[in-house]
C-alpha atoms as a PDB file:
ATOM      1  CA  UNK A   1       0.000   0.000   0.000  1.00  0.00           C
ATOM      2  CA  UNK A   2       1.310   3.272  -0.973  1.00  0.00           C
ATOM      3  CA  UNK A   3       0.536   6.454   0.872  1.00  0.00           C
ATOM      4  CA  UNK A   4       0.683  10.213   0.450  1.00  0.00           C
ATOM      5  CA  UNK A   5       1.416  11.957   3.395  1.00  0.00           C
ATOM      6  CA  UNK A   6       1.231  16.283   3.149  1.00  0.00           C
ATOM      7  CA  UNK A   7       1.888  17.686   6.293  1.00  0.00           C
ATOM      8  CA  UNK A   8       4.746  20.464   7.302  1.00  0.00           C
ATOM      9  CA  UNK A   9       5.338  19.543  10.730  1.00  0.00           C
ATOM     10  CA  UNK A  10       8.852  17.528  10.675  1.00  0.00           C
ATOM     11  CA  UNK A  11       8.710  15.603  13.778  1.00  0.00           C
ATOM     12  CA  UNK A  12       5.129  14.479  13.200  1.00  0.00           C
ATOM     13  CA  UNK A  13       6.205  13.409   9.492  1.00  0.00           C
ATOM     14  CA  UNK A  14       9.367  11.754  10.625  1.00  0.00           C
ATOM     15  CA  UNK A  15       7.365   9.675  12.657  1.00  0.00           C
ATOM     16  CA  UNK A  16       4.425   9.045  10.666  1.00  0.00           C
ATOM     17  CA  UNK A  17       6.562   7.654   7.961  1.00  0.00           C
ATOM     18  CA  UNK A  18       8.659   5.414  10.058  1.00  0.00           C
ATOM     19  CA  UNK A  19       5.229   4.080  11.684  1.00  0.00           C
ATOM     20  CA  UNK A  20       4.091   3.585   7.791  1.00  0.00           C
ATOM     21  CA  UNK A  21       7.133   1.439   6.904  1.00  0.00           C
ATOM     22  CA  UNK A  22       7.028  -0.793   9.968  1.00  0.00           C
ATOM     23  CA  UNK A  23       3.149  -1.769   8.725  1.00  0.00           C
ATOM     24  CA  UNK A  24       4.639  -2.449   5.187  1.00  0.00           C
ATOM     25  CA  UNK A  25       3.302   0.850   3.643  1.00  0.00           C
ATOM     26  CA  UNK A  26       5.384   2.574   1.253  1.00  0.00           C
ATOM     27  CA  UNK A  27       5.126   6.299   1.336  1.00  0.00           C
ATOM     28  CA  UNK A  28       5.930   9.920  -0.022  1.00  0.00           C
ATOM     29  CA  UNK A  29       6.082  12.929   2.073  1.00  0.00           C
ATOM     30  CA  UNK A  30       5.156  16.555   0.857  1.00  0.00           C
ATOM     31  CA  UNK A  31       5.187  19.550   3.329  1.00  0.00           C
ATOM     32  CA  UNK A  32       4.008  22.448   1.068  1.00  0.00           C
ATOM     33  CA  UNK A  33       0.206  22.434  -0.732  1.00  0.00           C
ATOM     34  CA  UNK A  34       2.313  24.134  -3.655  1.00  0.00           C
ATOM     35  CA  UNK A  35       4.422  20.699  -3.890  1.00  0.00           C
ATOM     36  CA  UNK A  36       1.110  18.388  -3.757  1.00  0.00           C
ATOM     37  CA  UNK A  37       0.078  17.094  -7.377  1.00  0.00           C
ATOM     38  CA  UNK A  38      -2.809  18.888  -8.907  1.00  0.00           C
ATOM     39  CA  UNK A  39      -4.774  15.433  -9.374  1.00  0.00           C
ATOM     40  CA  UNK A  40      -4.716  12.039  -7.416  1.00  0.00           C
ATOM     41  CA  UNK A  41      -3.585   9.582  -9.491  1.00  0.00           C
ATOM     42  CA  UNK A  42      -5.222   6.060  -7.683  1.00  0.00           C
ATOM     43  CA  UNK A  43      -3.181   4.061 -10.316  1.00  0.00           C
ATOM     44  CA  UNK A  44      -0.520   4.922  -8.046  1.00  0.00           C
ATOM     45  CA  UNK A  45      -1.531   6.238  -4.785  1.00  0.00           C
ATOM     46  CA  UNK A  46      -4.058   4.312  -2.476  1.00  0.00           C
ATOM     47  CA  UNK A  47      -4.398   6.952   0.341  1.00  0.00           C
ATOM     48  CA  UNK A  48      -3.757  10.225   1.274  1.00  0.00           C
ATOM     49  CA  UNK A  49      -3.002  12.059   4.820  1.00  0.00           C
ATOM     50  CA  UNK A  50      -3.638  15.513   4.255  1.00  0.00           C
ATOM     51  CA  UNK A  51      -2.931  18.483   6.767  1.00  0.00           C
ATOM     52  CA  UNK A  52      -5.234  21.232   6.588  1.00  0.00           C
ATOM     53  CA  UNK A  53      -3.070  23.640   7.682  1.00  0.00           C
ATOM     54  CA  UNK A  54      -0.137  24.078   4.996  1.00  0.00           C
ATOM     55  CA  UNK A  55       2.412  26.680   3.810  1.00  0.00           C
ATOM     56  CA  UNK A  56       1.542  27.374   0.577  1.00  0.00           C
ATOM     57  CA  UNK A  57      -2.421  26.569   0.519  1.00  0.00           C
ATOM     58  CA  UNK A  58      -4.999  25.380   2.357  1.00  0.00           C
ATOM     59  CA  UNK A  59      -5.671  21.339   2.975  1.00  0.00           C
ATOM     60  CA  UNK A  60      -9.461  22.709   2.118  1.00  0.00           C
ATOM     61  CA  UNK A  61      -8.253  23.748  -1.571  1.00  0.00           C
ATOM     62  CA  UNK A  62      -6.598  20.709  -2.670  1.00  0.00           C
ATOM     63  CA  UNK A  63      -9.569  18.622  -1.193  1.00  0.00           C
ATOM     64  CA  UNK A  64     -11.634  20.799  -3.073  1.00  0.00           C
ATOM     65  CA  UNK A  65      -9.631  20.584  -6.610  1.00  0.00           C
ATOM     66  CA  UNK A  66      -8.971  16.747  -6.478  1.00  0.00           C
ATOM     67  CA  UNK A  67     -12.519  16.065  -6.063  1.00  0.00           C
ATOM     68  CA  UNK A  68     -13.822  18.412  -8.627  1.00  0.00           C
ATOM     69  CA  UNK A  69     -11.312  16.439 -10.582  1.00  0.00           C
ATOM     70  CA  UNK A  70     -12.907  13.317 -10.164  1.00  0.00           C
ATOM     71  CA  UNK A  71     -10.455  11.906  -8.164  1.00  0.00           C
ATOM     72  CA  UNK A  72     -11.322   8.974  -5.577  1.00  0.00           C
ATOM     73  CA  UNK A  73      -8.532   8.083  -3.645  1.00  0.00           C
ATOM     74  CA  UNK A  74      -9.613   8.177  -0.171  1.00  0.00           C
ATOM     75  CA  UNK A  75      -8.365  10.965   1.947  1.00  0.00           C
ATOM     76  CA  UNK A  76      -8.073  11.060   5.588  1.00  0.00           C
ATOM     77  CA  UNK A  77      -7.721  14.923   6.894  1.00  0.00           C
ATOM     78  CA  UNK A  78      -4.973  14.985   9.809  1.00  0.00           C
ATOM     79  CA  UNK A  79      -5.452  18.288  11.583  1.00  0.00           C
ATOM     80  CA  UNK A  80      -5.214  20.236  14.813  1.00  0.00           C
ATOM     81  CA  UNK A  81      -8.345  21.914  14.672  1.00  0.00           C
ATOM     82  CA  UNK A  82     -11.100  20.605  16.657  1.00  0.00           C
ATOM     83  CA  UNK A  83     -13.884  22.359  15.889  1.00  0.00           C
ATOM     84  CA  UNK A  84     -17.187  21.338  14.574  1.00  0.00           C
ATOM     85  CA  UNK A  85     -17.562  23.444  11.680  1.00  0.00           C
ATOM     86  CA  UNK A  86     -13.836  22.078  10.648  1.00  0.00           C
ATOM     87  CA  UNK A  87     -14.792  18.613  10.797  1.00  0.00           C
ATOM     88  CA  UNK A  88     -18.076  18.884   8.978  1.00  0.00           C
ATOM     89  CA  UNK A  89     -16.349  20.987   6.123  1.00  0.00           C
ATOM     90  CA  UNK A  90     -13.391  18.769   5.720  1.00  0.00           C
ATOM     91  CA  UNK A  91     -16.534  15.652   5.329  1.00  0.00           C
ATOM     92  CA  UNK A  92     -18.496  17.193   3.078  1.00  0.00           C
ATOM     93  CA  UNK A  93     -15.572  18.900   1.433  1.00  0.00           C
ATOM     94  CA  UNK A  94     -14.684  14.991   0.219  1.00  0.00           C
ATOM     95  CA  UNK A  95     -12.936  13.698   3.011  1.00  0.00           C
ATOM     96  CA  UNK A  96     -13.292   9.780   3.571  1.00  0.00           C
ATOM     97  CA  UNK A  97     -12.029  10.503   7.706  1.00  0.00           C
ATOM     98  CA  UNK A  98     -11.352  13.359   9.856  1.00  0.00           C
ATOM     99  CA  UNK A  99      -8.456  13.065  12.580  1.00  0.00           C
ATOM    100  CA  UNK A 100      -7.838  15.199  15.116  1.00  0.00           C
ATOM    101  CA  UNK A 101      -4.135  15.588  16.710  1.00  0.00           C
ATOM    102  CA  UNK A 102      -2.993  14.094  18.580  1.00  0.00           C
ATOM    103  CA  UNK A 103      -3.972  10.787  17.947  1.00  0.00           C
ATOM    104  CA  UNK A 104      -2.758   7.339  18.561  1.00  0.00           C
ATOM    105  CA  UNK A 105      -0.352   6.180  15.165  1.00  0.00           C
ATOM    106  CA  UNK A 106      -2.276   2.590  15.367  1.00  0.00           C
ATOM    107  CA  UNK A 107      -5.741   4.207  15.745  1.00  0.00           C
ATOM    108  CA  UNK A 108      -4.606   5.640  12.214  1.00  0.00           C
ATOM    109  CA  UNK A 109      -3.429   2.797  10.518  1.00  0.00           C
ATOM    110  CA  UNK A 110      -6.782   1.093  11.273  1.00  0.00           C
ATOM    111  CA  UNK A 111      -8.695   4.115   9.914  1.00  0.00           C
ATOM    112  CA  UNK A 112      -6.343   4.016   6.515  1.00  0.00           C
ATOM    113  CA  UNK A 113      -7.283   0.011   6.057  1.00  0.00           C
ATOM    114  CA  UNK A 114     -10.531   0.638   6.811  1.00  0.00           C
ATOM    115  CA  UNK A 115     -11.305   3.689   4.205  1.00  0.00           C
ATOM    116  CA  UNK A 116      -8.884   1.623   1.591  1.00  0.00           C
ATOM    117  CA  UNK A 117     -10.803  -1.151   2.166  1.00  0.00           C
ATOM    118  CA  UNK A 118     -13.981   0.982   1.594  1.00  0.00           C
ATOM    119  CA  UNK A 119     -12.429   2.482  -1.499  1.00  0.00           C
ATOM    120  CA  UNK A 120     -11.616  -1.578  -2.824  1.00  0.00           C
ATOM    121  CA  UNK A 121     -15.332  -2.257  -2.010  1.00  0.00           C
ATOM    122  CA  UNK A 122     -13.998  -5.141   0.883  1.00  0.00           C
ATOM    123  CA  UNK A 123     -15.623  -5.570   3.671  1.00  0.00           C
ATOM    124  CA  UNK A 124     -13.190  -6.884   5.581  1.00  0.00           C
ATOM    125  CA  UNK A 125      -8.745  -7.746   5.906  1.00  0.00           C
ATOM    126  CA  UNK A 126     -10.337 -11.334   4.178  1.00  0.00           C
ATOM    127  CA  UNK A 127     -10.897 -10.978   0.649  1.00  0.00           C
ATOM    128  CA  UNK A 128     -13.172 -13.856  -0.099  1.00  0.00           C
ATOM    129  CA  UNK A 129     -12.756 -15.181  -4.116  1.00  0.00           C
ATOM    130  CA  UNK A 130     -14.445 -18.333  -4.025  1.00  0.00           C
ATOM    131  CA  UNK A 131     -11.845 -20.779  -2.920  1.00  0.00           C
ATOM    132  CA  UNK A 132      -9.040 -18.302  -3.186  1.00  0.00           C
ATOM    133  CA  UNK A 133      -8.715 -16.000  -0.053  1.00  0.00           C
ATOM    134  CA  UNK A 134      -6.299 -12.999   0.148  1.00  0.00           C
ATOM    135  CA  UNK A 135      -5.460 -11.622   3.584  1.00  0.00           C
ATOM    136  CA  UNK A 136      -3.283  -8.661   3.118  1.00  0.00           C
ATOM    137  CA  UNK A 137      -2.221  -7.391   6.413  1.00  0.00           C
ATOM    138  CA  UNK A 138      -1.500 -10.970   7.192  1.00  0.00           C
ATOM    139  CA  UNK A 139       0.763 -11.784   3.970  1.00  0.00           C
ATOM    140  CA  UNK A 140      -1.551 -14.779   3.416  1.00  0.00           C
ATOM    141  CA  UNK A 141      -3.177 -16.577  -0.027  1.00  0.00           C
ATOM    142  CA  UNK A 142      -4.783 -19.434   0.452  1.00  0.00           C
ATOM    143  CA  UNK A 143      -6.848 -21.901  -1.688  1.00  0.00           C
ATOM    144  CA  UNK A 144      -9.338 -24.737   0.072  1.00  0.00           C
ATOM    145  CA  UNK A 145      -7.841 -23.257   3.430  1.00  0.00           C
ATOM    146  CA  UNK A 146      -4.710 -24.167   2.345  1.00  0.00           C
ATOM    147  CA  UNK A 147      -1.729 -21.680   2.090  1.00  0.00           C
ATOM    148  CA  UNK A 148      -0.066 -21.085  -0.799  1.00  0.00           C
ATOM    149  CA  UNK A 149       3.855 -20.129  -1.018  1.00  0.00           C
ATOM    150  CA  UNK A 150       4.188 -17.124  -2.847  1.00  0.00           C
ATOM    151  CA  UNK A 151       7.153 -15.005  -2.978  1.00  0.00           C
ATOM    152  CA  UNK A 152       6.736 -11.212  -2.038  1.00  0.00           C
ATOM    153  CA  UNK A 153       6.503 -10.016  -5.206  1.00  0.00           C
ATOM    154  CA  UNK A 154       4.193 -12.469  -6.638  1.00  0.00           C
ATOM    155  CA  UNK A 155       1.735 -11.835  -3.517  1.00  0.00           C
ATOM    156  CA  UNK A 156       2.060  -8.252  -4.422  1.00  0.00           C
ATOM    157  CA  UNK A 157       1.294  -9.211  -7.803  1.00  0.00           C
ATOM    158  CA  UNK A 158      -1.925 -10.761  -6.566  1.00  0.00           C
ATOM    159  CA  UNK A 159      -3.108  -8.373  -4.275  1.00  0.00           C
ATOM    160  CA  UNK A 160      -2.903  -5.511  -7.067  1.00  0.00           C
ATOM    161  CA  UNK A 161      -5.332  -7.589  -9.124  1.00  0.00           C
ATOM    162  CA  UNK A 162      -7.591  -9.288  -6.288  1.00  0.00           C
ATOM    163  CA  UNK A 163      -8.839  -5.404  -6.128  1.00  0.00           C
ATOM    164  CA  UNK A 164     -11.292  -5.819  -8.352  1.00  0.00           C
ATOM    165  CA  UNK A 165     -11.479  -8.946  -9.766  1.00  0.00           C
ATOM    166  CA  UNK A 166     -13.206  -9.440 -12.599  1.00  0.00           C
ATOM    167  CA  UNK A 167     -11.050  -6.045 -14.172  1.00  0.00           C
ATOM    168  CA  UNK A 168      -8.375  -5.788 -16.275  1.00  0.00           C
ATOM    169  CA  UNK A 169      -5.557  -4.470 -14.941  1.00  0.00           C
ATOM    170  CA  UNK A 170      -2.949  -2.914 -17.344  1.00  0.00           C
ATOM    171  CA  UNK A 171       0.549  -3.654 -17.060  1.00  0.00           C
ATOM    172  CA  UNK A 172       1.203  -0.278 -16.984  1.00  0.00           C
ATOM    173  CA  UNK A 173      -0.562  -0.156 -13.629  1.00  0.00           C
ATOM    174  CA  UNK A 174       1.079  -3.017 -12.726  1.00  0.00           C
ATOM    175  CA  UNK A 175       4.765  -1.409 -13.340  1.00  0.00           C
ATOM    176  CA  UNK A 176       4.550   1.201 -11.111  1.00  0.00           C
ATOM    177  CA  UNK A 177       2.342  -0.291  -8.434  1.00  0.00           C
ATOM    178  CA  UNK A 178       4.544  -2.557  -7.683  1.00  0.00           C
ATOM    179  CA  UNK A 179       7.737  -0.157  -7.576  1.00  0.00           C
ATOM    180  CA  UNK A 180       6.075   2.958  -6.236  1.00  0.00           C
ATOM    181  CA  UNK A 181       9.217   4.508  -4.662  1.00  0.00           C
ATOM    182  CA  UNK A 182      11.606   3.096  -7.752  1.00  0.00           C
ATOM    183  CA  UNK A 183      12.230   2.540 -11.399  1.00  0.00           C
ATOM    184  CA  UNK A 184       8.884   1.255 -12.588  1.00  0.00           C
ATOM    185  CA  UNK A 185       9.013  -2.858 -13.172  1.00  0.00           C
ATOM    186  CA  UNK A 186       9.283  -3.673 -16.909  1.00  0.00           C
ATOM    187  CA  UNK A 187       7.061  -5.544 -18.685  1.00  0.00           C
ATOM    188  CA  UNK A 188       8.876  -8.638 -19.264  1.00  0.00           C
ATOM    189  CA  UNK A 189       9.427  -9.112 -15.288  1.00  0.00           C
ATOM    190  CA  UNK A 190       5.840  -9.110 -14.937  1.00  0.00           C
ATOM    191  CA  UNK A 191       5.083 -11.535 -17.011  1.00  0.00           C
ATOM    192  CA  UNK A 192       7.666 -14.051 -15.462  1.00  0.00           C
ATOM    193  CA  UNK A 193       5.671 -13.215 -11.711  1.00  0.00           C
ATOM    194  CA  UNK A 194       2.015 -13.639 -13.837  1.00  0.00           C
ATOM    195  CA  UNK A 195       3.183 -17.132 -15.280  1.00  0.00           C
ATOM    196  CA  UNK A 196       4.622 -18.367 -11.647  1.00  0.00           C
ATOM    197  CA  UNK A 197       1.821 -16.665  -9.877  1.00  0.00           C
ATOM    198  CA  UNK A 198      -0.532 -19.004 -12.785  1.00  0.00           C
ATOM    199  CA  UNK A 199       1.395 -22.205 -11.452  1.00  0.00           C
ATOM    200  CA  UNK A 200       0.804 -21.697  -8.070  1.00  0.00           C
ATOM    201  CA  UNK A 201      -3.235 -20.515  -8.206  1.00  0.00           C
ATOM    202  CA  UNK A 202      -4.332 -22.048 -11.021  1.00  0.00           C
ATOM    203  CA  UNK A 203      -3.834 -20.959 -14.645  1.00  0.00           C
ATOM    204  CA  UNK A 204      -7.889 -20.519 -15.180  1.00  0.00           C
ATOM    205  CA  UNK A 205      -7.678 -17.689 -12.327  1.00  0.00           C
ATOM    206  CA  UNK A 206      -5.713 -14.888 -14.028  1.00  0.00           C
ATOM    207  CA  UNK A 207      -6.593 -14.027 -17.960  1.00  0.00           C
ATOM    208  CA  UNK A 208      -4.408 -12.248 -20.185  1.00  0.00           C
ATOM    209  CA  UNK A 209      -6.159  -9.573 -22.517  1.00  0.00           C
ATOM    210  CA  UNK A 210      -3.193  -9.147 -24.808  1.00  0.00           C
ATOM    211  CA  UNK A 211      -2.334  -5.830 -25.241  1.00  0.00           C
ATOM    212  CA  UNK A 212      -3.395  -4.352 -22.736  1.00  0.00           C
ATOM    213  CA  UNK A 213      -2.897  -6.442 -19.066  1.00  0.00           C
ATOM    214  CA  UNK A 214      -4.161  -9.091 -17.152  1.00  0.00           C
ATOM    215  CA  UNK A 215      -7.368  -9.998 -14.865  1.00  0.00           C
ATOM    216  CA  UNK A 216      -8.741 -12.104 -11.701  1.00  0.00           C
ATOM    217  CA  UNK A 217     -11.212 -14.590 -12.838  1.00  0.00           C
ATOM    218  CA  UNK A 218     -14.309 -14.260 -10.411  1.00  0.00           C
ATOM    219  CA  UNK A 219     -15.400 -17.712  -9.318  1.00  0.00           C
END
């Protein structure tokens, strides 16, 4: 899981990206609104932690322009300010979750699963896909309730298209979710983790649509 993390205050950014990276969550940090992008890309990002408070711009404003832009990617406003009004406005503004500081760092990381979980349409950490079952948090694929060994990168592989099964996914999609921070994976890579993934699930449970990507048979 990749996250987007705007806020200027250092020591609260320090630590919110080393709490991240100990759950396994990749992130960038921005500290100015000027720096933040001017849409939310979802191919890419799957949350964002957004101060309201910024040099540059408001937290408001860039709520305000990604979601006129149609962007979805949940958003989880991180602020100081307490009041009523605040929390309301930041909610109706587009906000998937309002948190006010401080708070407690694993009260947070429950509240991003849960809105990314939202945002995936899953009810819950067990993704249910007939007899395949995908536990993220846990690092866990099994089939008939028995687990299947998967390297890291080929559970990776399978998470990114468990999100909506029964979707293609595009390699392109594919090449930089699963190298957010680095050089985007090439194409030929990915199809050497499809084909071993296909050995170890089940070739009838991932299609290729040639040209364009790959996709999670529904059962």
């Amino acid at each position: 899981m990749h996250i987007l993390l705007i806020e200027d205050d250092l020591d609260l950014g320090r630590g919110l990206q080393g709490a991240l990276k100990l759950q396994g969550f990749t992130s960038e940090w921005l500290r100015r609104a000027d720096d933040a992008p001017p849409r939310l890309d979802g191919t890419l990002v799957d949350c964002v932690l957004l101060d309201l408070s910024l040099p540059g711009g408001s937290g408001f404003e860039l709520l305000a322009r990604w979601r006129r832009g149609g962007g979805t990617v949940p958003v989880i406003v991180i602020t100081a300010r307490t009041a009523l009004e605040d929390r309301l406005a930041g909610l109706d503004g587009g906000a998937d979750d309002f948190v006010v500081k401080p708070f407690a760092t694993p009260e947070l990381i429950s509240r991003i699963r849960a809105v990314v979980r939202r945002s995936a349409q899953q009810a819950s950490e067990l993704w249910s896909l007939g007899e395949l079952v995908v536990e993220p948090r846990a690092h866990v694929a099994r089939i008939g309730g028995q687990p299947v060994d998967l390297s890291a990168r080929e559970f990776q592989l399978l998470v990114e298209l468990a999100r909506e099964p029964g979707v293609v996914v595009a390699k392109s999609r594919l090449s930089q979710r699963l190298e957010p921070l680095g050089e985007p994976v090439d194409y030929a890579a990915i199809e050497m983790h499809v084909s071993n993934l296909r050995k170890k699930i089940g070739t009838q449970r991932i299609r290729t649509v040639r040209g364009v990507g790959y996709m999670l048979v529904r059962e």
